[in-house]
Protein backbone atom coordinates (compact mmCIF):
# COMPACT_ATOMS: atom_id res chain seq x y z
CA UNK A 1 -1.06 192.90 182.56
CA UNK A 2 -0.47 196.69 181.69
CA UNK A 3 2.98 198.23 180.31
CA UNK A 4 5.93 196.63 177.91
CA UNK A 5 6.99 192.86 178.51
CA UNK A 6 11.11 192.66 178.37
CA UNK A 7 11.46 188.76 177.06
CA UNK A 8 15.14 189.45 177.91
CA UNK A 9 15.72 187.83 174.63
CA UNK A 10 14.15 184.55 175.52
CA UNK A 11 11.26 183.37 172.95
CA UNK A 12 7.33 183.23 173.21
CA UNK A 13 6.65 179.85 172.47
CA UNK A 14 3.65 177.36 172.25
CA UNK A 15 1.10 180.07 170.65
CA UNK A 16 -1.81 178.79 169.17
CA UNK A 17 -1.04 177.95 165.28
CA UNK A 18 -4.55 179.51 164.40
CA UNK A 19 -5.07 182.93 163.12
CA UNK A 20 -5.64 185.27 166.02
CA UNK A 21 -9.03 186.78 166.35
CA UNK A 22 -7.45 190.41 167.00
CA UNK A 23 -5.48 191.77 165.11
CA UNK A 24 -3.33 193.05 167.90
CA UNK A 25 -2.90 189.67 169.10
CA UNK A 26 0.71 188.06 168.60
CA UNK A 27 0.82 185.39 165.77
CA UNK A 28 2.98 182.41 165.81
CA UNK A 29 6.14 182.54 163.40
CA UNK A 30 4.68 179.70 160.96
CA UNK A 31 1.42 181.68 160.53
CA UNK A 32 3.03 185.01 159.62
CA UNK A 33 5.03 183.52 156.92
CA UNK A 34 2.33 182.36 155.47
CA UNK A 35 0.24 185.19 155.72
CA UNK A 36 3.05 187.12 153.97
CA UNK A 37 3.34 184.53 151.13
CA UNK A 38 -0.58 185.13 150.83
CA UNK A 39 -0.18 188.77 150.75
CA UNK A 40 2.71 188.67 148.07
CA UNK A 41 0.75 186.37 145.73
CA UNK A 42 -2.45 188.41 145.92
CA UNK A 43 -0.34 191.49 145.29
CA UNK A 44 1.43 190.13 142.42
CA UNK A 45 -1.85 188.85 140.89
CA UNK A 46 -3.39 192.34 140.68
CA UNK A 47 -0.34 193.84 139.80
CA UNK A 48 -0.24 191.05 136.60
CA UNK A 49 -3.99 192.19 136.61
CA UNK A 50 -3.22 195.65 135.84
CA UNK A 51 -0.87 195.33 133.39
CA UNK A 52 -3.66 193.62 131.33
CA UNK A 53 -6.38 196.31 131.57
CA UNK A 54 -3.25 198.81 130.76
CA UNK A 55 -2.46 196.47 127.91
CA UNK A 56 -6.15 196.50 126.62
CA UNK A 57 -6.68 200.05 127.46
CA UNK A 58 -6.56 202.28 124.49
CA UNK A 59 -3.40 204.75 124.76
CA UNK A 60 -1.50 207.63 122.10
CA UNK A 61 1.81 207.98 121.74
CA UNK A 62 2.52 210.26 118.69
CA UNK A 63 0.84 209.58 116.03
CA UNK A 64 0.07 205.48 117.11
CA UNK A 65 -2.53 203.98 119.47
CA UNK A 66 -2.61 201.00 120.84
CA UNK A 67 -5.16 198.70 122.90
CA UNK A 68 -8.58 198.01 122.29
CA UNK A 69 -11.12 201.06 120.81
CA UNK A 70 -14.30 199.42 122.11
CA UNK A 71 -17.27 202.09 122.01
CA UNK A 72 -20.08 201.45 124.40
CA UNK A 73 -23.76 201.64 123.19
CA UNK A 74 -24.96 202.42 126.99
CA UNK A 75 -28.13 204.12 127.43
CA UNK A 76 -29.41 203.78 123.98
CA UNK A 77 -27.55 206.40 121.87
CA UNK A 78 -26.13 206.31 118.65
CA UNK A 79 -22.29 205.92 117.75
CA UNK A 80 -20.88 207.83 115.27
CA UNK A 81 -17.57 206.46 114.02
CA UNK A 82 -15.37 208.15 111.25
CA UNK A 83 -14.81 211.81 109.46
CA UNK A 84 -17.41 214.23 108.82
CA UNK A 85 -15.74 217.01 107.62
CA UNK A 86 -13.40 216.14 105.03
CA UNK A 87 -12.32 218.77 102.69
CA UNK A 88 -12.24 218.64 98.84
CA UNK A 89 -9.25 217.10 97.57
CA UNK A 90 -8.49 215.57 101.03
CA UNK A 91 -8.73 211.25 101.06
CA UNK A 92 -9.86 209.64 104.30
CA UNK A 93 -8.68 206.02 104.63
CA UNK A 94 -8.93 202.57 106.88
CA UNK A 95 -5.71 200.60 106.58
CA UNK A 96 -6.21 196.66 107.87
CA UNK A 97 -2.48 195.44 108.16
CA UNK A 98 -0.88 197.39 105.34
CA UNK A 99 -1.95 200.03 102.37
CA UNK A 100 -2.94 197.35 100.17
CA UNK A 101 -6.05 196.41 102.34
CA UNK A 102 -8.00 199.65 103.20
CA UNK A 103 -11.30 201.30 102.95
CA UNK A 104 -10.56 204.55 101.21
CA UNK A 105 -12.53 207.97 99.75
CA UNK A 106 -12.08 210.81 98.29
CA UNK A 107 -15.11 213.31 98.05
CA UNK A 108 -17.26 212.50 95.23
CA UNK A 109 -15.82 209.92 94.43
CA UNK A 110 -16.97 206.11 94.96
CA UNK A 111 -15.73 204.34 98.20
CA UNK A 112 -13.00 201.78 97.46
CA UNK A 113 -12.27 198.59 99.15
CA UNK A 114 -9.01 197.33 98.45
CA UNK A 115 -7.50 194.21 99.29
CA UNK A 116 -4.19 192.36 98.24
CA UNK A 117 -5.67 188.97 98.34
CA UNK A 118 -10.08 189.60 97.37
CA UNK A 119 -12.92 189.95 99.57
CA UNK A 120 -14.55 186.77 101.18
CA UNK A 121 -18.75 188.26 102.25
CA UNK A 122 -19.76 185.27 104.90
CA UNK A 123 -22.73 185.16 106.79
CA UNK A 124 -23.86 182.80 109.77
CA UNK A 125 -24.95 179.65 106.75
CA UNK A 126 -21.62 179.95 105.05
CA UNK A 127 -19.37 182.08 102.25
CA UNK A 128 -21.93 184.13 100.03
CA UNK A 129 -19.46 185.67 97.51
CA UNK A 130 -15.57 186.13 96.72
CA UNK A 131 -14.40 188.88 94.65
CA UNK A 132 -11.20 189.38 93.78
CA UNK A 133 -9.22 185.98 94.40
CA UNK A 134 -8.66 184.33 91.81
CA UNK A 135 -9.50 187.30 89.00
CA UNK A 136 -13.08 186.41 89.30
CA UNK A 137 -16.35 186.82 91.27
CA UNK A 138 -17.60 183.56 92.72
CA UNK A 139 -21.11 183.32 93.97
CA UNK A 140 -21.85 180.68 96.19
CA UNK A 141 -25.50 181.19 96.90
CA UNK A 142 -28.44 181.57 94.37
CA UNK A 143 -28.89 184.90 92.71
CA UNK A 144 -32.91 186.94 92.72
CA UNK A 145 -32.39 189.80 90.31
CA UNK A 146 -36.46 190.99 91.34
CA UNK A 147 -37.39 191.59 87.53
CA UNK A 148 -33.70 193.87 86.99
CA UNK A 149 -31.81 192.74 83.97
CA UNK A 150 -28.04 191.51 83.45
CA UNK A 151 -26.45 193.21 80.62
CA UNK A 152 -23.49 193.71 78.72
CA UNK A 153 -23.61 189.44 78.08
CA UNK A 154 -21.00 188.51 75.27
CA UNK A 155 -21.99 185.46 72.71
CA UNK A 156 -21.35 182.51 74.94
CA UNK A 157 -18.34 179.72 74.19
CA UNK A 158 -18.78 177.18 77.09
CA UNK A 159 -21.71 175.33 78.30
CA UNK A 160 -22.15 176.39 81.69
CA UNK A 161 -22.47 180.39 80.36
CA UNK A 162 -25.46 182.27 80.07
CA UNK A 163 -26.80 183.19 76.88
CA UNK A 164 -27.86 187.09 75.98
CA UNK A 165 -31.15 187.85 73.43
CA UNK A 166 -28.59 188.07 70.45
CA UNK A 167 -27.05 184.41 70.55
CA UNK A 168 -30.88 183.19 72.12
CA UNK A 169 -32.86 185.01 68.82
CA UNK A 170 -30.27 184.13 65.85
CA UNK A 171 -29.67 180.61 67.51
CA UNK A 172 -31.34 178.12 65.74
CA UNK A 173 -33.66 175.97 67.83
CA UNK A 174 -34.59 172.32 66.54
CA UNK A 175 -38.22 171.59 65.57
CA UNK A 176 -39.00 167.62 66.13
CA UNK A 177 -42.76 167.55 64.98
CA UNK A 178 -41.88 168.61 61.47
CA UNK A 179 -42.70 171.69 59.49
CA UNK A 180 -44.19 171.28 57.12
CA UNK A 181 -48.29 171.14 57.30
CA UNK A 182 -50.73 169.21 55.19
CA UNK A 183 -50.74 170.21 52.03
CA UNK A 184 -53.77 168.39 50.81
CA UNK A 185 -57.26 169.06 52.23
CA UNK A 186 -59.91 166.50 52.68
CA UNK A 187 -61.89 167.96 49.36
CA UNK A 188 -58.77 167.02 47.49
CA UNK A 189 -57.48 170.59 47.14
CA UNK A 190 -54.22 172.09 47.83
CA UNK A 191 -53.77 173.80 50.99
CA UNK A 192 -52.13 176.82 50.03
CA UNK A 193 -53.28 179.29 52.19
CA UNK A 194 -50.11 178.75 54.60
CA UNK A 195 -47.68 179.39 51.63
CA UNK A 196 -46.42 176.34 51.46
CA UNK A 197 -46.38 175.36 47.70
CA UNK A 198 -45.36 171.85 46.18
CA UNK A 199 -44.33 171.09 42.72
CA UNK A 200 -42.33 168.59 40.95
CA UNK A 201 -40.90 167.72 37.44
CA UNK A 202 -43.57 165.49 36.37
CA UNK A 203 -46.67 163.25 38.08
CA UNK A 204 -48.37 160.04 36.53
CA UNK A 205 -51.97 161.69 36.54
CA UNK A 206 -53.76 163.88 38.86
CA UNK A 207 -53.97 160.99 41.72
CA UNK A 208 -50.61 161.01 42.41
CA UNK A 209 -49.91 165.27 42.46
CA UNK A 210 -46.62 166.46 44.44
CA UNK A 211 -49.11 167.47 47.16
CA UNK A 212 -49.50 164.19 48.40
CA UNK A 213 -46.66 163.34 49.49
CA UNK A 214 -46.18 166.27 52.27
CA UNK A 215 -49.86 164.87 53.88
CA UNK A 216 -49.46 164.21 57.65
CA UNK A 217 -52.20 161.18 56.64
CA UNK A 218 -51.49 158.47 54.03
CA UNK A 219 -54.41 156.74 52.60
CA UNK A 220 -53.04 153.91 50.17
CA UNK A 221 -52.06 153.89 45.71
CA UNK A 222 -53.75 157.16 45.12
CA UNK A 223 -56.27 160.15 46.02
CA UNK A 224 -56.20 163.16 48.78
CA UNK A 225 -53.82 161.49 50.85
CA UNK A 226 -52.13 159.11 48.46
CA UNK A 227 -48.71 159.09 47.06
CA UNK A 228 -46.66 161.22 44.78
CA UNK A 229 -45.83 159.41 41.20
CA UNK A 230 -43.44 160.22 38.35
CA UNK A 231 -44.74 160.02 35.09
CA UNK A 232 -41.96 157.15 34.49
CA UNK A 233 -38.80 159.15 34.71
CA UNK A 234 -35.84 157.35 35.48
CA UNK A 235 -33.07 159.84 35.92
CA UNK A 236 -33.18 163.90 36.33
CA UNK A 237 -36.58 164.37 38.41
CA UNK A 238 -37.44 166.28 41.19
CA UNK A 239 -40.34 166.59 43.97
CA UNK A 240 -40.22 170.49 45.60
CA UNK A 241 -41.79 172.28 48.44
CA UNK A 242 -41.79 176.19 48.71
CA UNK A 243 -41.74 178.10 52.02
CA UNK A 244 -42.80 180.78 52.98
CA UNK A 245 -39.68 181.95 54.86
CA UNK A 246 -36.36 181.16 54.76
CA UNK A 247 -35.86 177.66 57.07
CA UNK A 248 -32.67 176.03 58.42
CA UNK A 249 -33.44 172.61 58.37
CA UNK A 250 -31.58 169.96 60.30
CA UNK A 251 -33.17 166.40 59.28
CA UNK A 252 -35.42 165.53 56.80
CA UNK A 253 -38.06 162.34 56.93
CA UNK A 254 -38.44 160.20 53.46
CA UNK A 255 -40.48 157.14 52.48
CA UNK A 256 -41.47 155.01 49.19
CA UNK A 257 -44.74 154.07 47.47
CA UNK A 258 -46.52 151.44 49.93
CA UNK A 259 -46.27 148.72 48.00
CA UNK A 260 -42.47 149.12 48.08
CA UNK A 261 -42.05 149.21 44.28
CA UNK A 262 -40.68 151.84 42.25
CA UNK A 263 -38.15 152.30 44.46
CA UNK A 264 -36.08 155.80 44.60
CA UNK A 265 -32.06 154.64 45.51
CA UNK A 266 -29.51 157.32 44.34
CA UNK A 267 -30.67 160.94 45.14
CA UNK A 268 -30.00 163.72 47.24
CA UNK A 269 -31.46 167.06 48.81
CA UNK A 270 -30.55 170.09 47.64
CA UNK A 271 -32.01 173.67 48.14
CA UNK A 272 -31.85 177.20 46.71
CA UNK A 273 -33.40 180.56 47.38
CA UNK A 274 -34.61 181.66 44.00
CA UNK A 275 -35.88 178.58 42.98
CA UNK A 276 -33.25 178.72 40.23
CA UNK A 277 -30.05 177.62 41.75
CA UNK A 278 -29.60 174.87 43.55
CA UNK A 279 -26.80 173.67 46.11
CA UNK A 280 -26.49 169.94 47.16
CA UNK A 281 -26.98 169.60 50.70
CA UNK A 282 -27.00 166.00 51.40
CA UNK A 283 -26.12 162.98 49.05
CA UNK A 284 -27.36 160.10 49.97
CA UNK A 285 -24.61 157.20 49.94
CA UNK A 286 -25.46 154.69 47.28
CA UNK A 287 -26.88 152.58 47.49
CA UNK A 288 -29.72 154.33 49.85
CA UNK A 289 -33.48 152.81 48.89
CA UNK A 290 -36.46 154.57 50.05
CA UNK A 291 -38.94 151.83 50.94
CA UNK A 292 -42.45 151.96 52.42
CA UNK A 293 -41.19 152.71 55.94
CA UNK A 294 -40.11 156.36 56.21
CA UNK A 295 -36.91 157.22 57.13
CA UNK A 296 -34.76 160.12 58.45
CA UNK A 297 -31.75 161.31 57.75
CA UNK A 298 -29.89 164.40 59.53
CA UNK A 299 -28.59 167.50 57.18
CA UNK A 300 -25.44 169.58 58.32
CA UNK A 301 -26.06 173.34 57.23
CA UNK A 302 -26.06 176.59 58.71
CA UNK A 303 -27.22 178.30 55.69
CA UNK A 304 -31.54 179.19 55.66
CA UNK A 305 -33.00 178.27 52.44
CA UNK A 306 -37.38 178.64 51.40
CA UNK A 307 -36.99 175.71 48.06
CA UNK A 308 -36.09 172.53 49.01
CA UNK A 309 -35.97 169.46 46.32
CA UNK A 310 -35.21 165.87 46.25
CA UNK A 311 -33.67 165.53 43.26
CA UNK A 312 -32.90 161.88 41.68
């Protein structure tokens, strides 16, 4: 059939319900509404579509921007990102949020990071350090300092803080194998060649010399490493040892003859610096006996001191 078809305004009806394979074929009235519903959706879509790449899409007005600044690293060349001719004088500065958390500069001066609640540095295995929040820097992960010093330490007051070489060398550090070497030598001669020198008021004969009684051995009643007698004093005696240097000392290890007679029960230590005046440094409570098994008692002082008695 060739030329226009008058319907007279009587319908078309019974057409397939399919989509036509031309697109100058008619289409039933069911199919083109849906076909237009199609069309509006998929129109609508990209239209939502834009308005999310315009949304993204980096854009001025005045003096703001908005959207994502994403710089591409295509075709392997460097990205420069910044100012590279600031003037003297001038400051160049990276506000996050507000003024109080920025990266800012001023020529020749030190980049500053500021932030109004610290810095948290993460990496992938968790926090590393915060600075800043509370008033402190917290590390979280061990420190390597690759032979470089810390410095500028102050005496430490707590436990858990680290010392500097001041408090570490005038610290006192306890010795617990005693101090005092042998005095005596195994030809029955004083060992005096370490400075150590031992006296004492009186001794019964020259068995029983002040020596004796600072030997690391004990050989029993008398000889090189024998005991230290009184020649019968009662009251008012005194066995000494000289140092060398001024000592702190911090305990002090006594015994009595081996048979356990003659026994020693109200003394007390003192010390001095001349070897002329002495201060009492510990008393012992009465009624203290010093038997044949040695015993030790612990001295409170902070003072150093090079004569040492026990004085009865």
């Amino acid at each position: 059939m060739e030329g226009d078809l008058d319907t007279g305004g009587y319908r078309i009806s019974g057409l397939n319900t399919r989509l036509p394979p031309r697109h100058t074929d008619a289409v039933c009235w069911s199919r083109a509404v849906e076909l237009t519903r199609e069309v509006g959706q998929r129109a609508s879509e990209q239209v939502m579509a834009v308005k999310r790449l315009c949304d993204l899409k980096v854009s001025k007005t005045g003096d703001l921007m908005t959207g994502n600044l994403i710089l591409s690293a295509d075709d392997g060349n460097d990205r420069l990102f910044g100012c590279t001719d600031l003037p003297h004088g001038n400051t160049f500065t990276c506000v996050f949020c507000d003024t109080l958390n920025r990266f800012h500069f001023s020529l020749t001066n030190p980049v500053a990071l500021e932030s109004s609640h610290g810095l948290l540095v993460k990496c992938r295995e968790g926090d590393v350090c915060l600075m800043g929040n509370p008033s402190e820097i917290i590390i979280y992960k061990v420190i390597r300092m690759n032979t470089n010093s810390i410095t500028n330490l102050p005496i430490p007051t707590l436990p858990h803080e680290a010392a500097n070489k001041l408090y570490v060398d005038s610290n006192s550090r306890k010795i617990l194998n005693g101090y005092i070497p042998p005095l005596r030598s195994m030809g029955s001669r004083d060992n005096i060649k370490l400075g150590f020198i031992a006296t004492a008021f009186s001794q019964l004969n020259n068995n029983y010399k002040a020596s004796n009684a600072f030997n690391c051995y004990y050989t029993c009643r008398r000889g090189t490493g024998g005991e230290w007698v009184s020649n019968n004093e009662r009251r008012n005696f005194w066995i000494q040892v000289k140092c060398p240097d001024l000592v702190r000392i911090w305990k002090i290890a006594l015994g009595g003859r081996e048979t356990n007679t003659q026994r020693i029960y109200r003394w007390q230590l003192e010390a001095s610096t001349d070897g002329e005046i002495f201060l009492t440094l510990f008393s012992a409570p009465n009624l203290t006996y010093l038997e044949n098994e040695v015993q030790q008692f612990e001295v409170d002082t902070v003072r150093k001191y090079n004569c040492y008695r026990l004085f009865v």
